[in-house]
N, C-alpha and C. Protein backbone atom coordinates (compact mmCIF):
# COMPACT_ATOMS: atom_id res chain seq x y z
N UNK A 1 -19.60 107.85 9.55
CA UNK A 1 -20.48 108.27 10.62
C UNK A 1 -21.87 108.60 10.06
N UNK A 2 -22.28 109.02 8.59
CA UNK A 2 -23.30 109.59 8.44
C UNK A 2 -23.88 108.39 8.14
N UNK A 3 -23.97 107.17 7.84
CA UNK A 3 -24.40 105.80 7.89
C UNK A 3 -24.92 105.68 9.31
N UNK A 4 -24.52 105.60 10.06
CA UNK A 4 -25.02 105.61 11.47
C UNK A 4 -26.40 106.37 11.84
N UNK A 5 -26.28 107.49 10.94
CA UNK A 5 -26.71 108.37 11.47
C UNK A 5 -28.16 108.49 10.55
N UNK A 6 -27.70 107.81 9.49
CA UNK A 6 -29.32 107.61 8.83
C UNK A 6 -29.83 106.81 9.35
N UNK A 7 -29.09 105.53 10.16
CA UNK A 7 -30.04 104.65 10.49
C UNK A 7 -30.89 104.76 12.02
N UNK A 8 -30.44 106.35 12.67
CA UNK A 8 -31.33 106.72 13.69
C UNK A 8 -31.06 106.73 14.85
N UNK A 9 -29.94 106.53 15.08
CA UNK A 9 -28.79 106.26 15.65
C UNK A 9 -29.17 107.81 16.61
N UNK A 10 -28.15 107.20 17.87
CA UNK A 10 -28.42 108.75 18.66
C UNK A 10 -27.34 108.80 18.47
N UNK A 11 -26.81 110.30 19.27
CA UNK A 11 -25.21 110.63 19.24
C UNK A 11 -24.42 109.43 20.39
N UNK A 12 -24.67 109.36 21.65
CA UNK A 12 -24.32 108.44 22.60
C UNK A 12 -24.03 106.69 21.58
N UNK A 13 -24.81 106.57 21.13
CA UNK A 13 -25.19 105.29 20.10
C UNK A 13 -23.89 105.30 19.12
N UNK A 14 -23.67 106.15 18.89
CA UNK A 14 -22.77 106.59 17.65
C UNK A 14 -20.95 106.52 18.75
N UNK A 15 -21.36 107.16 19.59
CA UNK A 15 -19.98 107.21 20.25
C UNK A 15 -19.70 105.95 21.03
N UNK A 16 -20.75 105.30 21.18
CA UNK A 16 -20.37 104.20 21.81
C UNK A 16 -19.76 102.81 21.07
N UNK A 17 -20.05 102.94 19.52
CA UNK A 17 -20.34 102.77 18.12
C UNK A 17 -18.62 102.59 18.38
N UNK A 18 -18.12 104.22 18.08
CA UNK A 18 -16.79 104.65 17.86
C UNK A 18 -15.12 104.11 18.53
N UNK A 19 -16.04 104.14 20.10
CA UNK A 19 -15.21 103.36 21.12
C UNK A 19 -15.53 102.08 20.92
N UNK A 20 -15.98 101.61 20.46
CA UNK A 20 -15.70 99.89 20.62
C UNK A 20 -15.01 99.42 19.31
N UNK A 21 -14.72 100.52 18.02
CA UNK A 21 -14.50 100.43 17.43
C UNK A 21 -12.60 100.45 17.81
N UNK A 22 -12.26 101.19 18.73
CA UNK A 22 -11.24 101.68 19.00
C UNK A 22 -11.04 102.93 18.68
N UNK A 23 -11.47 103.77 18.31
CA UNK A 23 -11.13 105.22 17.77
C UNK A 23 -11.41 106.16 18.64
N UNK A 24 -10.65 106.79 19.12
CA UNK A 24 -10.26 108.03 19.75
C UNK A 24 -10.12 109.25 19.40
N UNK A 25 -10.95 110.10 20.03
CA UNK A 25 -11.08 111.85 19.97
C UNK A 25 -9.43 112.01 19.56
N UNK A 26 -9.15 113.47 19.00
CA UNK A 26 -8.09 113.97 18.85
C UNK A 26 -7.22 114.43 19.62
N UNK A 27 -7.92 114.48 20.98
CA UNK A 27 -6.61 114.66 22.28
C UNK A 27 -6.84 112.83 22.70
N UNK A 28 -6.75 112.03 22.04
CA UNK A 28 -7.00 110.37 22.34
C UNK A 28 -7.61 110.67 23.66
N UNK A 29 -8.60 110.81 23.69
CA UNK A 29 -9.84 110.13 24.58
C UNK A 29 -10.98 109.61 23.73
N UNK A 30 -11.83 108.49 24.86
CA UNK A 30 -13.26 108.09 24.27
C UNK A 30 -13.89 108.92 23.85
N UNK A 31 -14.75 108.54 22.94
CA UNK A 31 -15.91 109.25 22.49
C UNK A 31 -16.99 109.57 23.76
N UNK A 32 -17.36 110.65 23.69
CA UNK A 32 -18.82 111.07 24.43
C UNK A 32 -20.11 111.35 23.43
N UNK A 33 -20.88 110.94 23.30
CA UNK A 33 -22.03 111.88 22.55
C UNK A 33 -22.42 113.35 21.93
N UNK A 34 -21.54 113.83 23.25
CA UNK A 34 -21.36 116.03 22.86
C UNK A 34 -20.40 115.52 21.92
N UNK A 35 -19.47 114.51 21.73
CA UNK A 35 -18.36 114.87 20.80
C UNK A 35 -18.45 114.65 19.60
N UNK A 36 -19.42 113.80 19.71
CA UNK A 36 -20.31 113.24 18.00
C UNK A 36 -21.10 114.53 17.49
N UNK A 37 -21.77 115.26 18.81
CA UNK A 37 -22.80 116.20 18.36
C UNK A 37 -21.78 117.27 17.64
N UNK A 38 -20.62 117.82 18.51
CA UNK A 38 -19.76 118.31 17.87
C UNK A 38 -19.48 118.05 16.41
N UNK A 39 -19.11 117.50 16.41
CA UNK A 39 -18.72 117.08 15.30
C UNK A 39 -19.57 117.38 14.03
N UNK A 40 -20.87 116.29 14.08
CA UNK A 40 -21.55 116.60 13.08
C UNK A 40 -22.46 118.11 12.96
N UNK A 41 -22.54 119.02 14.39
CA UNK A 41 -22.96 119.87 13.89
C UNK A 41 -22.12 121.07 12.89
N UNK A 42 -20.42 121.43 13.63
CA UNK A 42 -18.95 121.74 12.72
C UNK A 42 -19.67 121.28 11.42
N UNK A 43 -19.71 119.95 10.93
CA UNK A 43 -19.89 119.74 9.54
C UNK A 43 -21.00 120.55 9.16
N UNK A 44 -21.95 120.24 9.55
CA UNK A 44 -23.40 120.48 8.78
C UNK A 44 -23.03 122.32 8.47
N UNK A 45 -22.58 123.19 9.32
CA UNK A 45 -22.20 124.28 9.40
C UNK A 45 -21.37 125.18 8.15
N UNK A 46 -20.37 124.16 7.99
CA UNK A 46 -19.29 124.07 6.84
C UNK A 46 -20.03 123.83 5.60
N UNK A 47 -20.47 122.88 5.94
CA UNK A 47 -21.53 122.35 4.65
C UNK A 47 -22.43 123.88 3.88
N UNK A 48 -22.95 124.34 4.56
CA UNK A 48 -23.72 125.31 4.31
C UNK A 48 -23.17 126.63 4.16
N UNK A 49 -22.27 127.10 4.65
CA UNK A 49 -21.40 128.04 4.57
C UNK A 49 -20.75 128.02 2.97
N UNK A 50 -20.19 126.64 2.47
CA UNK A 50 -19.56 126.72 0.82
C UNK A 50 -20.74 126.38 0.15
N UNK A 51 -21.91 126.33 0.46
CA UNK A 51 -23.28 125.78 -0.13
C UNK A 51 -24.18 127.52 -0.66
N UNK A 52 -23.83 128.22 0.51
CA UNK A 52 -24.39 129.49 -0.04
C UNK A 52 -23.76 130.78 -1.13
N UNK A 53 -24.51 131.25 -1.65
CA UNK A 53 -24.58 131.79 -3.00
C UNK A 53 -23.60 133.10 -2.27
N UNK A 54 -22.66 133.99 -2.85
CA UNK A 54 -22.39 134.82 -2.13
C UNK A 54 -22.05 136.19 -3.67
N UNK A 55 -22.84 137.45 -3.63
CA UNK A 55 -22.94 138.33 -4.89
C UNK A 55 -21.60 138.52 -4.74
N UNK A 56 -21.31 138.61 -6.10
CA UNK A 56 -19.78 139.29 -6.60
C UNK A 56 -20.00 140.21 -6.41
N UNK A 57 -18.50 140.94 -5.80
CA UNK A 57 -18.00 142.01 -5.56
C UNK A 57 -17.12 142.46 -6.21
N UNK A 58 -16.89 143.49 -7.25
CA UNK A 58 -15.80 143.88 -7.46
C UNK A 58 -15.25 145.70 -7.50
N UNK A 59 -14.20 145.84 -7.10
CA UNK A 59 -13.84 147.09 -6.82
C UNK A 59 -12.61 147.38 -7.34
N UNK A 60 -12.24 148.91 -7.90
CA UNK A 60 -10.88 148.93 -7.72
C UNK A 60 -9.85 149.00 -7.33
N UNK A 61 -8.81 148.27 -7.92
CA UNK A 61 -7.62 147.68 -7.41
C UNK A 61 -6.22 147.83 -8.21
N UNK A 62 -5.42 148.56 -7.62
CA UNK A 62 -4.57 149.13 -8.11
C UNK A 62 -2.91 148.64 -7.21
N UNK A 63 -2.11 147.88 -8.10
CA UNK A 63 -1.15 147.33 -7.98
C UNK A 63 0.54 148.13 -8.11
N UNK A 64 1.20 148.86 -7.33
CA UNK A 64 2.39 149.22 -8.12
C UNK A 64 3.65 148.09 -7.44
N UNK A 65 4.23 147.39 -8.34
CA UNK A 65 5.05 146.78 -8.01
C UNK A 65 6.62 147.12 -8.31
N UNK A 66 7.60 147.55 -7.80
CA UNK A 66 9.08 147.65 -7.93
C UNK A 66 9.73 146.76 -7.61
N UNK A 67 10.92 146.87 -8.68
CA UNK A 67 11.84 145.64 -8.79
C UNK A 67 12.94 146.53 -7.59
N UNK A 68 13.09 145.62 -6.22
CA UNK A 68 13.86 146.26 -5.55
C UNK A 68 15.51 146.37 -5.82
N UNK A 69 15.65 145.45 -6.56
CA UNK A 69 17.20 144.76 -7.09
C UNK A 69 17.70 146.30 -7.93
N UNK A 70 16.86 146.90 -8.66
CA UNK A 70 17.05 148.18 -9.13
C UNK A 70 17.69 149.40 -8.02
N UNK A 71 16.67 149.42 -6.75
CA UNK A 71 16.81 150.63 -5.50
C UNK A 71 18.09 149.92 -4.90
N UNK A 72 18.26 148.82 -4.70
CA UNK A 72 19.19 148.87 -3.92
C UNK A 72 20.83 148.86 -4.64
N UNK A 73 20.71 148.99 -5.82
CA UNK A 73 22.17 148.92 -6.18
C UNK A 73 22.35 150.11 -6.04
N UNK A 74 21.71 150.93 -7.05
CA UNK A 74 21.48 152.83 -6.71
C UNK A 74 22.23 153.53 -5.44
N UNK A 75 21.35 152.76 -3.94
CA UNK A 75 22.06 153.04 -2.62
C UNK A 75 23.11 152.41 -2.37
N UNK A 76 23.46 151.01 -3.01
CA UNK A 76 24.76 150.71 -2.94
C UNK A 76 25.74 151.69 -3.60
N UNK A 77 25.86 152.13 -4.83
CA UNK A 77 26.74 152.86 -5.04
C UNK A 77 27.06 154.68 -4.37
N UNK A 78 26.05 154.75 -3.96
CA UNK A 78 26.80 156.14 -2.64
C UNK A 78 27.22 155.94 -2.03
């Protein structure tokens, strides 16, 4: 799709592109133009979201873990 889309392509252009291609939205319907826009805007979104820098955080963190196989024999034998 992003081939299309360098070459200037509108969204309608692109979906009309899609359907003649045969390819169908994910509830299988035609393409519309909102669904292209959809689409590539979701991406561009994503894109930028794992693209930005985010400061480390760190705090403390304190783990106690028990082996339950220990507690429960204990209450088994009363």
């Amino acid at each position: 799709m992003k081939q299309l889309l360098f070459k200037e392509k509108t969204f309608d252009q692109i979906a009309e592109w899609l359907n003649q291609k045969g390819y169908l939205s994910v509830r299988g319907k035609k393409f519309r133009g909102a669904h292209v826009h959809s689409i590539v805007k979701k991406k561009r979104l994503k894109d930028e979201k794992f693209e930005k820098e985010y400061p480390e955080v760190r705090s403390d963190f304190y783990l106690d873990i028990f082996d339950r196989t220990l507690i429960n024999m204990v209450k088994s034998d009363d």
